[in-house]
Protein backbone atom coordinates (compact mmCIF):
# COMPACT_ATOMS: atom_id res chain seq x y z
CA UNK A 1 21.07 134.73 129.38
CA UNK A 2 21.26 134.21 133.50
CA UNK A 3 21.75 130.88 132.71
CA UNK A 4 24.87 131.54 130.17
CA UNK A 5 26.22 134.11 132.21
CA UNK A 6 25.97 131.66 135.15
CA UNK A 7 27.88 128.99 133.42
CA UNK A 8 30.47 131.55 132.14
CA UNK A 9 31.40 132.94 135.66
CA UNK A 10 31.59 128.82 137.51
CA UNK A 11 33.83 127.10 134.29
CA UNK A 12 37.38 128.43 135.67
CA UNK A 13 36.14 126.86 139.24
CA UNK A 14 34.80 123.55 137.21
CA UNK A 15 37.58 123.66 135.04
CA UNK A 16 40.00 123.96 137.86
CA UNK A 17 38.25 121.05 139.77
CA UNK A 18 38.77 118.60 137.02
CA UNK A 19 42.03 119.46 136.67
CA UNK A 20 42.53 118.67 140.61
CA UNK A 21 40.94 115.42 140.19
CA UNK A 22 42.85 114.02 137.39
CA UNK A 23 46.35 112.65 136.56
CA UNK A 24 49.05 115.00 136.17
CA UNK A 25 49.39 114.61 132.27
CA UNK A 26 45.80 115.60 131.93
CA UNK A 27 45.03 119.42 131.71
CA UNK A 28 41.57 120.61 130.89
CA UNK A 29 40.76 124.58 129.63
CA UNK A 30 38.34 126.61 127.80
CA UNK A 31 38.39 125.37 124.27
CA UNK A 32 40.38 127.72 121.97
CA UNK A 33 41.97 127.76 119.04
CA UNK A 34 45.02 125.82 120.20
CA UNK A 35 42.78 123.79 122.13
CA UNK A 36 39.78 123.00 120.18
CA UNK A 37 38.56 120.44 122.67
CA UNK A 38 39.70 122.12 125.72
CA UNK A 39 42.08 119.09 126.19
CA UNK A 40 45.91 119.46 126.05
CA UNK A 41 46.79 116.62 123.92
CA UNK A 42 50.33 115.84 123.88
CA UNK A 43 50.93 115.46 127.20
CA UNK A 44 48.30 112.69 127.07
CA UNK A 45 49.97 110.96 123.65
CA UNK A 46 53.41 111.42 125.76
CA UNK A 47 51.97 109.33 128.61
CA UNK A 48 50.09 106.82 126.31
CA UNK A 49 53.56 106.14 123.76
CA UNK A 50 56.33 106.03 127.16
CA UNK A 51 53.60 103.40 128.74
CA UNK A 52 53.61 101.56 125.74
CA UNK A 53 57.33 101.08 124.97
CA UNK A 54 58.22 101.09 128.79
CA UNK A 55 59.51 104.35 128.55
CA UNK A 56 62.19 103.16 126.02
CA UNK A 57 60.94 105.66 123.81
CA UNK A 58 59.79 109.31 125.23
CA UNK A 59 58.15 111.75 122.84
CA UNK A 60 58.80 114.50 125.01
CA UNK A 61 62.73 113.86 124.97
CA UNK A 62 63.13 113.27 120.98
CA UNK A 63 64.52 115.60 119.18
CA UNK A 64 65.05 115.57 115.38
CA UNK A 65 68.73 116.32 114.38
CA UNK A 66 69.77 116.27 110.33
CA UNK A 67 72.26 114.14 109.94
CA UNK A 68 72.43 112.22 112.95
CA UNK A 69 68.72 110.69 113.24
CA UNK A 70 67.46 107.84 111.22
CA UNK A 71 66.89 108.70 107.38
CA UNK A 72 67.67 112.06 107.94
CA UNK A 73 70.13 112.37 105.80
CA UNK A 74 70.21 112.73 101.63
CA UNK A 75 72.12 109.61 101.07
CA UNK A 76 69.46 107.51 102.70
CA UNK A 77 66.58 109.27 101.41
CA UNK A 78 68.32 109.37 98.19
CA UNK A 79 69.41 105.20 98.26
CA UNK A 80 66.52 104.12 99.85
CA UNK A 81 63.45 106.03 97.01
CA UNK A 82 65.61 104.98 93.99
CA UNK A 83 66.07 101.30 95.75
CA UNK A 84 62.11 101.57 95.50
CA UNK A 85 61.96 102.24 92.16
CA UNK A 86 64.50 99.66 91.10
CA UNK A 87 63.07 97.30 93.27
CA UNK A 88 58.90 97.29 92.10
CA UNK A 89 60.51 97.93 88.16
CA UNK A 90 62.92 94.52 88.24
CA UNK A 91 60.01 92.95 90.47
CA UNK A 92 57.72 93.58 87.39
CA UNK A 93 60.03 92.16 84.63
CA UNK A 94 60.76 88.97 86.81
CA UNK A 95 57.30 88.53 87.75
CA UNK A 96 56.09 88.36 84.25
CA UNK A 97 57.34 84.63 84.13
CA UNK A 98 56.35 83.59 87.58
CA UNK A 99 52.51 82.83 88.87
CA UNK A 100 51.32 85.91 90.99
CA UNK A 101 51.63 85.31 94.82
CA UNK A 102 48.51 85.73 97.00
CA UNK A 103 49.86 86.61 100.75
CA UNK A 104 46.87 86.99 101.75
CA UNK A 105 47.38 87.38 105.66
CA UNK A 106 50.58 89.16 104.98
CA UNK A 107 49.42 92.07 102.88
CA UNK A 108 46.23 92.46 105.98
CA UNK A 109 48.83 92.57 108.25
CA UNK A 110 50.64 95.12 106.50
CA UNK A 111 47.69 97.47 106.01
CA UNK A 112 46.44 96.76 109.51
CA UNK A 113 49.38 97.76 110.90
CA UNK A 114 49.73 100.72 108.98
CA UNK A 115 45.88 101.66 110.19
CA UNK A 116 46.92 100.88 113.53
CA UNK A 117 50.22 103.15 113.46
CA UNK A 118 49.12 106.14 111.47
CA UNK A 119 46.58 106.44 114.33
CA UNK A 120 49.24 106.92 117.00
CA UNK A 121 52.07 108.62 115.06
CA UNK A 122 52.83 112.36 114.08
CA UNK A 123 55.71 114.11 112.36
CA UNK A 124 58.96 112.07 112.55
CA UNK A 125 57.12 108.57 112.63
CA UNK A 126 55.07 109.77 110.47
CA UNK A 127 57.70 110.69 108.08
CA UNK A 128 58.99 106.95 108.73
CA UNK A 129 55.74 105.08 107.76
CA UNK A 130 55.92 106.79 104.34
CA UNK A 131 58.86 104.06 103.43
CA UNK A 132 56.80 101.01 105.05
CA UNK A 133 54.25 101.92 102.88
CA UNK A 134 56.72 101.04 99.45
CA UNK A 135 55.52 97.62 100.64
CA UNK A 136 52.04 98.34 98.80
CA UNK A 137 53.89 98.51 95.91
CA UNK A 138 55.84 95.22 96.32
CA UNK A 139 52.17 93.65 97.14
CA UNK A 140 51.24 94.75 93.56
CA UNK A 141 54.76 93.63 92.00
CA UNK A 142 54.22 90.11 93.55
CA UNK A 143 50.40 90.04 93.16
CA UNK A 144 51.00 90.73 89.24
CA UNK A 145 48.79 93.86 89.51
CA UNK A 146 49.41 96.67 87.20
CA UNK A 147 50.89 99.59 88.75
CA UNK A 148 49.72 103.32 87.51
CA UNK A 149 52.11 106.11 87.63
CA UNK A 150 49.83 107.98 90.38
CA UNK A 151 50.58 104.76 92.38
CA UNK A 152 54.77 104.80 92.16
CA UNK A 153 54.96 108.51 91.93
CA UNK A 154 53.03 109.16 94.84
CA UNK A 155 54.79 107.06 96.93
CA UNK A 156 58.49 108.25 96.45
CA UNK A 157 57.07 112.14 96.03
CA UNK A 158 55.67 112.06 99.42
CA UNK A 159 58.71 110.47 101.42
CA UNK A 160 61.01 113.05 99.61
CA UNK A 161 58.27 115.76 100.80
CA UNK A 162 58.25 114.52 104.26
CA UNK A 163 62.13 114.88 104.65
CA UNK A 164 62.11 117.98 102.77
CA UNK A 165 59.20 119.65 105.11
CA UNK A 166 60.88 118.05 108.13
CA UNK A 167 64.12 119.79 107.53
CA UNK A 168 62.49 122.71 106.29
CA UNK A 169 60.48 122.76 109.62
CA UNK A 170 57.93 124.21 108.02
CA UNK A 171 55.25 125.56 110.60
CA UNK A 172 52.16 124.78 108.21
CA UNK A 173 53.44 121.23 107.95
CA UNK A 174 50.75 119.93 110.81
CA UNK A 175 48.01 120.27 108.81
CA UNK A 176 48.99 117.84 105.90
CA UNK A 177 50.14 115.58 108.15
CA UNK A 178 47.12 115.14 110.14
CA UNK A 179 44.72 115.39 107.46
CA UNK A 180 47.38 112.68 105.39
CA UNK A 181 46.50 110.76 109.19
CA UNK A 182 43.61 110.75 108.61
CA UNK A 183 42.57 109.98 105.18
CA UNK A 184 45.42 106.98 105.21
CA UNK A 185 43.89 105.55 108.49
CA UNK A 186 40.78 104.90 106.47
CA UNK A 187 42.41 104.26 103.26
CA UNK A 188 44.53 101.12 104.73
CA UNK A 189 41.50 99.96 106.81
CA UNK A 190 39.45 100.08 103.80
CA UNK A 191 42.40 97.76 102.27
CA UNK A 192 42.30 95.33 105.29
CA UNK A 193 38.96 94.89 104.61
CA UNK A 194 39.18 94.30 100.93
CA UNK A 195 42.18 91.54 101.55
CA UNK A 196 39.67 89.86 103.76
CA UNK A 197 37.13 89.40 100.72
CA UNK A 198 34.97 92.02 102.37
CA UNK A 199 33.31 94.53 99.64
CA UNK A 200 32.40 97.79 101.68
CA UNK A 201 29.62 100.62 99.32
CA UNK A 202 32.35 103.60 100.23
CA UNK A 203 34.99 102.86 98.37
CA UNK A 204 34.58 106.25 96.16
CA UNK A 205 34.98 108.12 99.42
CA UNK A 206 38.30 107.33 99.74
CA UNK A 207 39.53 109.28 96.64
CA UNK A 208 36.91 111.95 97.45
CA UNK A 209 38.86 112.66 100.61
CA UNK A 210 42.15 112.43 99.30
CA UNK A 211 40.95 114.94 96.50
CA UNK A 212 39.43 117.34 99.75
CA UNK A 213 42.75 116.60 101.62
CA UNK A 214 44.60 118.31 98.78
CA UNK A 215 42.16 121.14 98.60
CA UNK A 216 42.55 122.34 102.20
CA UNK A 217 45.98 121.19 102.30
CA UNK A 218 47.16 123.56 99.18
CA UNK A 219 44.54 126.33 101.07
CA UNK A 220 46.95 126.57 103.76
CA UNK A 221 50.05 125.93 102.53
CA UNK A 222 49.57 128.98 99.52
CA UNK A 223 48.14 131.35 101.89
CA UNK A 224 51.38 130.28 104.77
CA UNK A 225 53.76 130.62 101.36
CA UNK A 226 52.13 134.25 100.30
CA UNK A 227 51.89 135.60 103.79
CA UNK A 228 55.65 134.75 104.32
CA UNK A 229 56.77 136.44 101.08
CA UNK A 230 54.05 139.21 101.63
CA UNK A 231 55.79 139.89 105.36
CA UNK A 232 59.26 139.39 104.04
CA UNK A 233 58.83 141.72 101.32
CA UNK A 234 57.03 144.52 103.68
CA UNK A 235 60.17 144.60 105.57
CA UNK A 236 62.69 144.82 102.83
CA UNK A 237 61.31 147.43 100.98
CA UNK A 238 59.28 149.66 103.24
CA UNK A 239 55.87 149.16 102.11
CA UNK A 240 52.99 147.33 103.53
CA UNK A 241 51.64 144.52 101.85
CA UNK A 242 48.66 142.67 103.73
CA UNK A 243 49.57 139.42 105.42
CA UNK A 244 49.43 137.47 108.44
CA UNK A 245 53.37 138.07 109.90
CA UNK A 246 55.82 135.63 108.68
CA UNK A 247 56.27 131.66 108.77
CA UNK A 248 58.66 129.58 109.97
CA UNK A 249 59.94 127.15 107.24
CA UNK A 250 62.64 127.50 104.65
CA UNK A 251 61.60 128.51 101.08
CA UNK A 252 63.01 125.70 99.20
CA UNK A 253 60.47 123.82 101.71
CA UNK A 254 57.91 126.15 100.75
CA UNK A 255 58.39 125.57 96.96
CA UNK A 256 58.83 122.16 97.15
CA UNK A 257 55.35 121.65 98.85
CA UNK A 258 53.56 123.99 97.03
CA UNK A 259 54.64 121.95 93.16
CA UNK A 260 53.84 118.27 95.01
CA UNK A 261 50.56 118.79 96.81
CA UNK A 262 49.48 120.37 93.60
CA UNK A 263 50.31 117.73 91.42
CA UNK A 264 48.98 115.24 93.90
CA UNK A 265 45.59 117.18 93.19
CA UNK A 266 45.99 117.36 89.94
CA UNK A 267 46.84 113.62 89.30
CA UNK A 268 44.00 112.53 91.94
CA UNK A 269 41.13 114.64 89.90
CA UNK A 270 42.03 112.71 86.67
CA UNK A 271 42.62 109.31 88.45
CA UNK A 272 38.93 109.84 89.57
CA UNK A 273 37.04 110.97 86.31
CA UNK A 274 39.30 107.82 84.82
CA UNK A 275 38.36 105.62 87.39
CA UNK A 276 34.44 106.43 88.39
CA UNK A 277 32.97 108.95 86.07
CA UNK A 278 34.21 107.65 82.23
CA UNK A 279 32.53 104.13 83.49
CA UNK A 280 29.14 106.18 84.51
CA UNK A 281 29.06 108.11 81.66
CA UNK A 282 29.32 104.88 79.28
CA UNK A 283 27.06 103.05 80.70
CA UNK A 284 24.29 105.98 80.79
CA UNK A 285 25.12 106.40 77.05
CA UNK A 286 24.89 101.80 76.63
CA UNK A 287 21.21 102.42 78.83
């Protein structure tokens, strides 16, 4: 207990050492909830992103405007999801009379980039990777690969829910996004790998965490969406209904994320009883 109490009364002098002794856009604290790893992180990403692109490109000086910044707009979100569509449906029709096209370095290109980028990128680039990654659908148009609906509907759901939550500035929106960061970076490295011939034993996992992603995901989101409504409706009417205090975000926002994410979950659940547990169950019945 000397010991802890020891430690507890020298980490502001430690912590305010480290801080002396390191570059201005590091800052070091006692871990917290906003600071799980006692590190303040964007000023580091800020650093890392203005070194990269020669300061061409600043995170700390962007600032998303509707209607002015790229794809921000309906038209373009609108022109550019039903271009998909058009595009992988004609692809399919034309590519029934043509030999399938291998590209093999292209397509690991494509998914190492996207590993590569999803690692680096939050919110608005975020938002802007969901459209490079219609390209996995071309792959499969070209490839002559048959395309499920979880596939195409996924794809154009989640860059209309991206523009929709970005507008909406929905408060709750960091935690799909980073968990979505997280569960694509291995998803695309895992396709990398498989372009390269290499056969990995987790393949399952992926699904499994896309399935968990929506769990948690839909966990925060309904609780954000109820404690909002809960606070909103406390206030208008003079009675107290437990919550939280209220959440920034628009309703429609709200709504919209709330219908997707649980479809998402719904569609990934019966991808992966189709996909892995109908084989299992045959063959145990076969054995």
């Amino acid at each position: 207990m000397e010991f802890l109490t020891h430690v507890k009364a020298q980490t502001p002098y430690y912590i305010s050492q480290i801080n002396k002794h390191t570059p201005d856009f590091v800052s070091v604290s006692v871990p917290s909830v906003e600071r799980p790893f006692g590190v303040h992180l964007w000023p580091i990403f800020n650093k890392l992103i203005t070194t990269l692109t020669q300061g061409r490109f600043v995170p700390d000086e962007f600032e998303y405007v509707q209607g002015e910044t790229f794809m921000s707009t309906p038209r373009e979100v609108a022109i550019t999801i039903i271009a998909y569509y058009v595009t992988i449906t004609l692809g399919q029709v034309i590519f029934k009379k043509l030999n399938a096209w291998k590209l093999g370095a292209l397509f690991q290109l494509h998914n190492l980039f996207l590993t590569i980028a999803l690692v680096i990128v939050i919110y608005y680039l975020n938002y802007l990777t969901k459209y490079v990654e219609f390209i996995d659908t071309l792959f499969l148009v070209v490839k002559k690969k048959k395309i499920i609906f979880l596939h195409s509907y996924h794809h154009g759901a989640t860059a209309l829910l991206c523009y929709i939550q970005l507008n909406g500035a929905t408060s709750v929106s960091w935690v799909p996004i980073l968990l979505n960061l997280g569960v694509h970076v291995v998803m695309y490295w895992y396709y990398f790998l498989a372009a390269r011939g290499i056969r990995v034993w987790w393949k399952q996992w992926i699904t499994r965490f896309q399935i968990i992603q929506f769990v948690l995901d839909l966990g925060f989101v309904y609780f954000t969406t109820y404690t909002f409504y809960a606070n909103k409706y406390s206030e208008q009417y003079g009675i107290w209904i437990p919550n939280m205090g209220t959440c920034y975000g628009t309703p429609f926002a709200a709504a919209i994320g709330c219908t997707i994410l649980s479809s998402y979950l719904v569609l990934f659940i019966m991808f992966y009883i189709t996909l892995y547990k109908k084989p299992a169950q045959k063959k145990q019945k076969t054995n």
